[in-house]
PDB file of N, CA and C in Angstrom:
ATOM      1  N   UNK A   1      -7.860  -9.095  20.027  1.00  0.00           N
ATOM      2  CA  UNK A   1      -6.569  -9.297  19.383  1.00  0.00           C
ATOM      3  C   UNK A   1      -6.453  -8.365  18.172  1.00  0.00           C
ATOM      4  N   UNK A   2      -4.717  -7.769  18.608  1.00  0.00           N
ATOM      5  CA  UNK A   2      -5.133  -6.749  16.930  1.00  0.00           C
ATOM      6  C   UNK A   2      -4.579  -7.234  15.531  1.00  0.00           C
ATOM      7  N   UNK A   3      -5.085  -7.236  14.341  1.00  0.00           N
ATOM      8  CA  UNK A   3      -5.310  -7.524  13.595  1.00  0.00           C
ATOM      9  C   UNK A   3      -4.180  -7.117  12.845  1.00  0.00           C
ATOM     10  N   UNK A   4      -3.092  -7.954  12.331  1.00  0.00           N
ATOM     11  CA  UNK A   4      -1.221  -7.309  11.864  1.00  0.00           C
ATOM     12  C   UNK A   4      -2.069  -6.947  10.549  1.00  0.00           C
ATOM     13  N   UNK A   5      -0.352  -6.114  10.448  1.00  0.00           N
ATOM     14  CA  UNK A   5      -0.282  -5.300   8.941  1.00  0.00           C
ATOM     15  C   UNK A   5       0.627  -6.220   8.282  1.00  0.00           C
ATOM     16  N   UNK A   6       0.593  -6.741   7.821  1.00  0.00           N
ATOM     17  CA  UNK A   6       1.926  -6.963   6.862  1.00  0.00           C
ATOM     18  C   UNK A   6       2.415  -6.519   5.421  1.00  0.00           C
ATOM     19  N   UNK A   7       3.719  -6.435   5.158  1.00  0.00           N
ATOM     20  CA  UNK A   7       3.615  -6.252   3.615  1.00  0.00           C
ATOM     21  C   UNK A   7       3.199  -7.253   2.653  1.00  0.00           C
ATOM     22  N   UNK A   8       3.115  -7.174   1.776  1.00  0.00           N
ATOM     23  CA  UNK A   8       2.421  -8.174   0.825  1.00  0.00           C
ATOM     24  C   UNK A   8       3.498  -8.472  -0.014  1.00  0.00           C
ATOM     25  N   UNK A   9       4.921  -7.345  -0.427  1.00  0.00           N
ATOM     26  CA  UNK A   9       5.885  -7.750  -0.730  1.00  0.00           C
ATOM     27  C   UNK A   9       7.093  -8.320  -0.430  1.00  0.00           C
ATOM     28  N   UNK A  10       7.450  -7.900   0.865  1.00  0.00           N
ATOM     29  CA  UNK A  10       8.957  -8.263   1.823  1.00  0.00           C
ATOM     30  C   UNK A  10       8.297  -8.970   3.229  1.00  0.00           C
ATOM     31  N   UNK A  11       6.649  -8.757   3.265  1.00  0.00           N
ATOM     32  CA  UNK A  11       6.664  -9.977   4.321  1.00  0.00           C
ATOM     33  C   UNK A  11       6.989  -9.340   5.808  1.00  0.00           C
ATOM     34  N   UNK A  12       7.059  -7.781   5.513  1.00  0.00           N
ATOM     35  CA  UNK A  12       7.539  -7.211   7.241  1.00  0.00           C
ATOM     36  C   UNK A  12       6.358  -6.749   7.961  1.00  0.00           C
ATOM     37  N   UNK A  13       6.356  -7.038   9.135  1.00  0.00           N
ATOM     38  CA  UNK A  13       4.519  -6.551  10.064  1.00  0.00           C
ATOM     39  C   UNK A  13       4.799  -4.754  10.192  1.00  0.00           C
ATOM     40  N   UNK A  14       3.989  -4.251   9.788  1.00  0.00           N
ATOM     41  CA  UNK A  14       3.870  -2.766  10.230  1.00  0.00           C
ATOM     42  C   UNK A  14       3.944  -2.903  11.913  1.00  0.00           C
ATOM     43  N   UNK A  15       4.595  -1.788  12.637  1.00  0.00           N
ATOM     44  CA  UNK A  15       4.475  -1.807  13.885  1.00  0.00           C
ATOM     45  C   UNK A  15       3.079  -1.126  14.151  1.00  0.00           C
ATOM     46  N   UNK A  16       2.563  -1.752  15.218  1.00  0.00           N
ATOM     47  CA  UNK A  16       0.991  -1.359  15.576  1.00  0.00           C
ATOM     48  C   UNK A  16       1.324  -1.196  17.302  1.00  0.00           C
ATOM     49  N   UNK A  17       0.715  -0.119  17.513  1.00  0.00           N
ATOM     50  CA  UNK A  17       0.577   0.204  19.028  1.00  0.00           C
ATOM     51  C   UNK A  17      -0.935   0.664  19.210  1.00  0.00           C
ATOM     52  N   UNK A  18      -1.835  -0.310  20.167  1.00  0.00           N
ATOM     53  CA  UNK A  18      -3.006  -0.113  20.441  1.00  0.00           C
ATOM     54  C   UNK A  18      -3.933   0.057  19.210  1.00  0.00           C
ATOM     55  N   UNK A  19      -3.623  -0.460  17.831  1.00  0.00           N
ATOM     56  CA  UNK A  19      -4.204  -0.666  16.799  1.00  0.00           C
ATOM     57  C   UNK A  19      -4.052   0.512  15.810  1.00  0.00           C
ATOM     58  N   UNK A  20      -2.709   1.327  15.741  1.00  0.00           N
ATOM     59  CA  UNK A  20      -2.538   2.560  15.161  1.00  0.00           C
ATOM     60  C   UNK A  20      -0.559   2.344  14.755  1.00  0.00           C
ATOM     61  N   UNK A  21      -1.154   2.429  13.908  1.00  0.00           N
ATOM     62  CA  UNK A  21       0.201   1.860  13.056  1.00  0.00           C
ATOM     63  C   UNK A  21       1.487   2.627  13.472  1.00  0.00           C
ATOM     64  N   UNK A  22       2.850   2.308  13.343  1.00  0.00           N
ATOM     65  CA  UNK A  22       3.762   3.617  14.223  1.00  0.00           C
ATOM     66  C   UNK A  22       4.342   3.350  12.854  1.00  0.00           C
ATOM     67  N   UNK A  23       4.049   3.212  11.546  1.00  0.00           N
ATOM     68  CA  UNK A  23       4.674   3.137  10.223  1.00  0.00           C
ATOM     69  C   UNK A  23       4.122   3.312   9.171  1.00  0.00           C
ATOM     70  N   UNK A  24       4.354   4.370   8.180  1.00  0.00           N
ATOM     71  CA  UNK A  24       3.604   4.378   7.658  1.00  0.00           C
ATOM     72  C   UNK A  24       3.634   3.507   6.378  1.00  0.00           C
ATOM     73  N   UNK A  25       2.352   2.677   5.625  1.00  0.00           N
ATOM     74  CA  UNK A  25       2.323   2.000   4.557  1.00  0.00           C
ATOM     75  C   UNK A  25       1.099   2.381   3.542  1.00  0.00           C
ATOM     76  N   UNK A  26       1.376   1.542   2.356  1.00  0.00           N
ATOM     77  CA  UNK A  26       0.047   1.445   1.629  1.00  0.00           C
ATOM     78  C   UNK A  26      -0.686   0.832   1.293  1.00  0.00           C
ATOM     79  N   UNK A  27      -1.977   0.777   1.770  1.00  0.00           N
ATOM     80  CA  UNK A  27      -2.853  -0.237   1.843  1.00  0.00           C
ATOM     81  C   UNK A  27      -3.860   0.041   0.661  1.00  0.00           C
ATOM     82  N   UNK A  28      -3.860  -0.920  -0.419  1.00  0.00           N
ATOM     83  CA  UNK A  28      -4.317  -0.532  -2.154  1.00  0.00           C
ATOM     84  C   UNK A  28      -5.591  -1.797  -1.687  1.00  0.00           C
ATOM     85  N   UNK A  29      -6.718  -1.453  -2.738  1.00  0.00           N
ATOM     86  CA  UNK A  29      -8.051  -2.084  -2.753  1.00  0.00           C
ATOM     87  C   UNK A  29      -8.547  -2.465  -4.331  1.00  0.00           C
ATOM     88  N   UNK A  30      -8.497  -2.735  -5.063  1.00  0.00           N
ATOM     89  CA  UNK A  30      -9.021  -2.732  -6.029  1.00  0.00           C
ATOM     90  C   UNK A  30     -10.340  -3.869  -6.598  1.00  0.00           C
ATOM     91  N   UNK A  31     -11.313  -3.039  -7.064  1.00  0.00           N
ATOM     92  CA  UNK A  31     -12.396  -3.858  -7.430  1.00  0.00           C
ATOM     93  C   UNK A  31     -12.543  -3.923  -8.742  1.00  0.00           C
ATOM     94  N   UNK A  32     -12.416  -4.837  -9.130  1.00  0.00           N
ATOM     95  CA  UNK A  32     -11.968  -5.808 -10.501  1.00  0.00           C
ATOM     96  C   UNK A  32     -13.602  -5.484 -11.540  1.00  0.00           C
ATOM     97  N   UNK A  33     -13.385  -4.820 -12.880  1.00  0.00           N
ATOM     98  CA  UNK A  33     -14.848  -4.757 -13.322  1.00  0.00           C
ATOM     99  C   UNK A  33     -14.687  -5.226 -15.028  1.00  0.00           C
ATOM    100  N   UNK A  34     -15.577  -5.352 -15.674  1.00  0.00           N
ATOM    101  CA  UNK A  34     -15.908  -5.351 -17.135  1.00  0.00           C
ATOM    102  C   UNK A  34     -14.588  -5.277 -17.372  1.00  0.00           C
ATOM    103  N   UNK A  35     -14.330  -6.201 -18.623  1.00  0.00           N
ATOM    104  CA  UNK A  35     -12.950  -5.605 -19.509  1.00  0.00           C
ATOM    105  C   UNK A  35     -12.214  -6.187 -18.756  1.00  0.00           C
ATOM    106  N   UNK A  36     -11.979  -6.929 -17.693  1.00  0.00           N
ATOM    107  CA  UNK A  36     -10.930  -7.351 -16.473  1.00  0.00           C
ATOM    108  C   UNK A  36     -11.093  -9.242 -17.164  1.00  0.00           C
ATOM    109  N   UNK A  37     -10.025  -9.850 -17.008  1.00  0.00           N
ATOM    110  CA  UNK A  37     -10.093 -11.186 -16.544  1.00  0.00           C
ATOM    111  C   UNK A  37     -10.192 -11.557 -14.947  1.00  0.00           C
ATOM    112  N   UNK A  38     -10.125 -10.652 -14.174  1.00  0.00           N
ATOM    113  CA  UNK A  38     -10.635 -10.278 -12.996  1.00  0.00           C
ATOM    114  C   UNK A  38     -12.069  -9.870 -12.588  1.00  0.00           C
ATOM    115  N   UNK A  39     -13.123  -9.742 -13.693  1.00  0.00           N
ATOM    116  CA  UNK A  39     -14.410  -9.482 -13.588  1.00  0.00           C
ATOM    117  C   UNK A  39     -14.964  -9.703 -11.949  1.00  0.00           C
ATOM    118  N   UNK A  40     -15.604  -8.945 -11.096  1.00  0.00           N
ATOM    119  CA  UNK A  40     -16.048  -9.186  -9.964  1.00  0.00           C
ATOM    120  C   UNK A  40     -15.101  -9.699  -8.930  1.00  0.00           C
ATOM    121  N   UNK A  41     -13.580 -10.085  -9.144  1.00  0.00           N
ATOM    122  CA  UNK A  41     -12.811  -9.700  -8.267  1.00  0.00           C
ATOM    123  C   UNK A  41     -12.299  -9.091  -6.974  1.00  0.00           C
ATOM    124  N   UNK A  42     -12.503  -9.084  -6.302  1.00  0.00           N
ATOM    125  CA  UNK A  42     -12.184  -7.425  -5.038  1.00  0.00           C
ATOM    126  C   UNK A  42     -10.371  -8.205  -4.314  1.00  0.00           C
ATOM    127  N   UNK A  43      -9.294  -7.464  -4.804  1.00  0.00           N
ATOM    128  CA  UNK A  43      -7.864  -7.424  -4.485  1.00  0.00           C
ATOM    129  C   UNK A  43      -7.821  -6.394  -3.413  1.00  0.00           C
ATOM    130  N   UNK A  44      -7.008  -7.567  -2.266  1.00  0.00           N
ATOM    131  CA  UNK A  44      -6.229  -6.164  -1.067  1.00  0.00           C
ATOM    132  C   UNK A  44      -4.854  -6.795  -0.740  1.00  0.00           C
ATOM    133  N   UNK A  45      -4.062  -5.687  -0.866  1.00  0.00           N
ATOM    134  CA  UNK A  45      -2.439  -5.715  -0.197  1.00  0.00           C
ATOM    135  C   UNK A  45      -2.264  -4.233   0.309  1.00  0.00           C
ATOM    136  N   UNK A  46      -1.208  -4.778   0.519  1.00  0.00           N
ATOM    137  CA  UNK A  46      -0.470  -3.578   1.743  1.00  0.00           C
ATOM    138  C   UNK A  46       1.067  -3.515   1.237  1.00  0.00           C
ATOM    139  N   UNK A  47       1.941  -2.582   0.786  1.00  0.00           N
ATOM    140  CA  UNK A  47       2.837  -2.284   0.908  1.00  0.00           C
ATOM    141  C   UNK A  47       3.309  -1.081   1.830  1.00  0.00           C
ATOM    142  N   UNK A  48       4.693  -1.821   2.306  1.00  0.00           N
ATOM    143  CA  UNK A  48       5.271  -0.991   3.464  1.00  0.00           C
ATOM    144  C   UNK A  48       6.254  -0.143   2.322  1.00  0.00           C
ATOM    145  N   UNK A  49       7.018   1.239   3.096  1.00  0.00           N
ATOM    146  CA  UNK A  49       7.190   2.256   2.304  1.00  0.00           C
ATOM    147  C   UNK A  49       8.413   1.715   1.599  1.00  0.00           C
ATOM    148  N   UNK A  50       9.348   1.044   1.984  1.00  0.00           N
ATOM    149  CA  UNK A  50      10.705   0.515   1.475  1.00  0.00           C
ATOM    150  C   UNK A  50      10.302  -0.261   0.201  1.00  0.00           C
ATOM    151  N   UNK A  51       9.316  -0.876  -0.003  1.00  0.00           N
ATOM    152  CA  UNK A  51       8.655  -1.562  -0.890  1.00  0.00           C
ATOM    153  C   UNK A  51       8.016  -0.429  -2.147  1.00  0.00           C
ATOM    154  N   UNK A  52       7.209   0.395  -1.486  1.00  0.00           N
ATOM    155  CA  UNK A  52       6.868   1.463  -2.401  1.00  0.00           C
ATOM    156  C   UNK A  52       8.080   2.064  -2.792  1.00  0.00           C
ATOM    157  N   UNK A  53       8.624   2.710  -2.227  1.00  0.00           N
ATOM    158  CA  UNK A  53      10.180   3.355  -3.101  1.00  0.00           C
ATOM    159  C   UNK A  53      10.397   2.285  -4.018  1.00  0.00           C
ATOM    160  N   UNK A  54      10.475   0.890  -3.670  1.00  0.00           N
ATOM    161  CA  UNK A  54      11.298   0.130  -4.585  1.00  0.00           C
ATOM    162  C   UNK A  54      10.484  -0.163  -5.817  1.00  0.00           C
ATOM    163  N   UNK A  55       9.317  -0.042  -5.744  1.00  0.00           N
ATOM    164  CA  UNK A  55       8.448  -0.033  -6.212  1.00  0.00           C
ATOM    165  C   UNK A  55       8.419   0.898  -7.944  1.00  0.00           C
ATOM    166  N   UNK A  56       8.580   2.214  -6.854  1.00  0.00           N
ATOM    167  CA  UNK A  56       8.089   3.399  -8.073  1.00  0.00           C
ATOM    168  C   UNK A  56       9.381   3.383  -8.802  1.00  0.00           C
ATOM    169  N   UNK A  57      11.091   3.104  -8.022  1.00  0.00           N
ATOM    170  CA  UNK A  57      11.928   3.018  -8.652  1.00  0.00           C
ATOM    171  C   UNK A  57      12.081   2.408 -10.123  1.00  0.00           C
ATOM    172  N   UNK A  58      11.117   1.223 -10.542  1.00  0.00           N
ATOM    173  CA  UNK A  58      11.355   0.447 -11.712  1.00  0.00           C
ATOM    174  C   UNK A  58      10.371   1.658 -12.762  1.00  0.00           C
ATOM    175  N   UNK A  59       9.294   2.056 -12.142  1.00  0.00           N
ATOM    176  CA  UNK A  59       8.499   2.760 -13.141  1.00  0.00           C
ATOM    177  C   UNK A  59       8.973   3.533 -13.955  1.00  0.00           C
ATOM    178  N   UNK A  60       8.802   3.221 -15.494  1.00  0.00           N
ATOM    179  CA  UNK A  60       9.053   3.632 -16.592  1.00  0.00           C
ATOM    180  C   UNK A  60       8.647   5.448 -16.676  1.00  0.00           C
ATOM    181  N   UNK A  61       7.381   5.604 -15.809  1.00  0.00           N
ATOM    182  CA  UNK A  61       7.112   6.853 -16.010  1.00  0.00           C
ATOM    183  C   UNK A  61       7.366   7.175 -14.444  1.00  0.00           C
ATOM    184  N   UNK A  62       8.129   8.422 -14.018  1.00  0.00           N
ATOM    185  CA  UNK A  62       8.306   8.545 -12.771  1.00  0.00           C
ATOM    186  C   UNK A  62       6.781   8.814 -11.867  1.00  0.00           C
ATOM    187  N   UNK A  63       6.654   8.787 -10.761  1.00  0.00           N
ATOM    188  CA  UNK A  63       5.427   9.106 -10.046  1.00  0.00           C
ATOM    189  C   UNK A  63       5.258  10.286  -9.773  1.00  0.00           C
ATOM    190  N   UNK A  64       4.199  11.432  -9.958  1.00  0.00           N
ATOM    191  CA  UNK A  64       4.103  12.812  -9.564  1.00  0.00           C
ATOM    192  C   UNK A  64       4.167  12.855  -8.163  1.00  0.00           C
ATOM    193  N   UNK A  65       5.374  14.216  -7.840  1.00  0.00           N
ATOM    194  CA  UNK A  65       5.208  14.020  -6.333  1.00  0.00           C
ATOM    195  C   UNK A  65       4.852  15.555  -6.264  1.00  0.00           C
ATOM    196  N   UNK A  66       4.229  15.669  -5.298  1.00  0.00           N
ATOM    197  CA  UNK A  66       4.157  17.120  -4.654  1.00  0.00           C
ATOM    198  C   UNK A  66       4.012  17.502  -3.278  1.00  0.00           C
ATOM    199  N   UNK A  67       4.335  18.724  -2.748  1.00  0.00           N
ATOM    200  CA  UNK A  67       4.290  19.310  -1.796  1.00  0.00           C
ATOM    201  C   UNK A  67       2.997  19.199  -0.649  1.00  0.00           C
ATOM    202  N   UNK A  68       2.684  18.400   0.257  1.00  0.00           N
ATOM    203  CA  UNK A  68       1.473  18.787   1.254  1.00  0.00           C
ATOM    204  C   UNK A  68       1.433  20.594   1.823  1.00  0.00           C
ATOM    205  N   UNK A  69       0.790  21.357   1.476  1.00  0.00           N
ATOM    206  CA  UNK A  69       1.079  22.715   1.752  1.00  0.00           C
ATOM    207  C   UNK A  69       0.925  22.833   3.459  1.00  0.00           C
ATOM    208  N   UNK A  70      -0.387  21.771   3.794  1.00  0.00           N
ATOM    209  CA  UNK A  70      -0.709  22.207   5.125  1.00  0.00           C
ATOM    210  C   UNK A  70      -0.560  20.164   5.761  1.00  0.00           C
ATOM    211  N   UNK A  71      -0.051  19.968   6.808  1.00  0.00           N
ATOM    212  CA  UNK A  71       0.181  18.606   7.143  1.00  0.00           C
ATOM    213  C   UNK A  71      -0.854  18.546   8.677  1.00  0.00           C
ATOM    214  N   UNK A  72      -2.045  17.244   9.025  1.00  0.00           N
ATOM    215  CA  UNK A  72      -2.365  17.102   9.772  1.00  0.00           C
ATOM    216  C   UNK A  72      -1.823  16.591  10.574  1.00  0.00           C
TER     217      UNK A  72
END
């Protein structure tokens, strides 16, 4: 059985065909250390891209974007 994507914000399943996503999202990891009220922590979500746009939209500082010169 394959294992859904979902967003972590809007709650929508990434489409998956044969376990290879047909959408692209972002799947963030963070391991919580020293200095954290999160100490030893380990955080995972997934945002889908409509979420990320909406996302970077509020950010006070815009997000650096740049050019992929060569695309796999």
């Amino acid at each position: 059985m394959e294992k859904k994507i979902i967003c972590n914000c809007c709650g929508k399943e990434i489409e998956t065909v044969n376990g290879i996503a047909r959408q692209d999202y972002l799947p963030i990891k963070k391991a919580w250390g020293y200095f954290s009220k999160k100490d030893g922590k380990i955080q995972e979500l997934v945002l889908c891209e409509d979420c990320w746009d909406d996302f970077c939209s509020r950010l006070a500082v815009p997000v650096a974007t740049t050019e992929a010169v060569e695309l796999i």
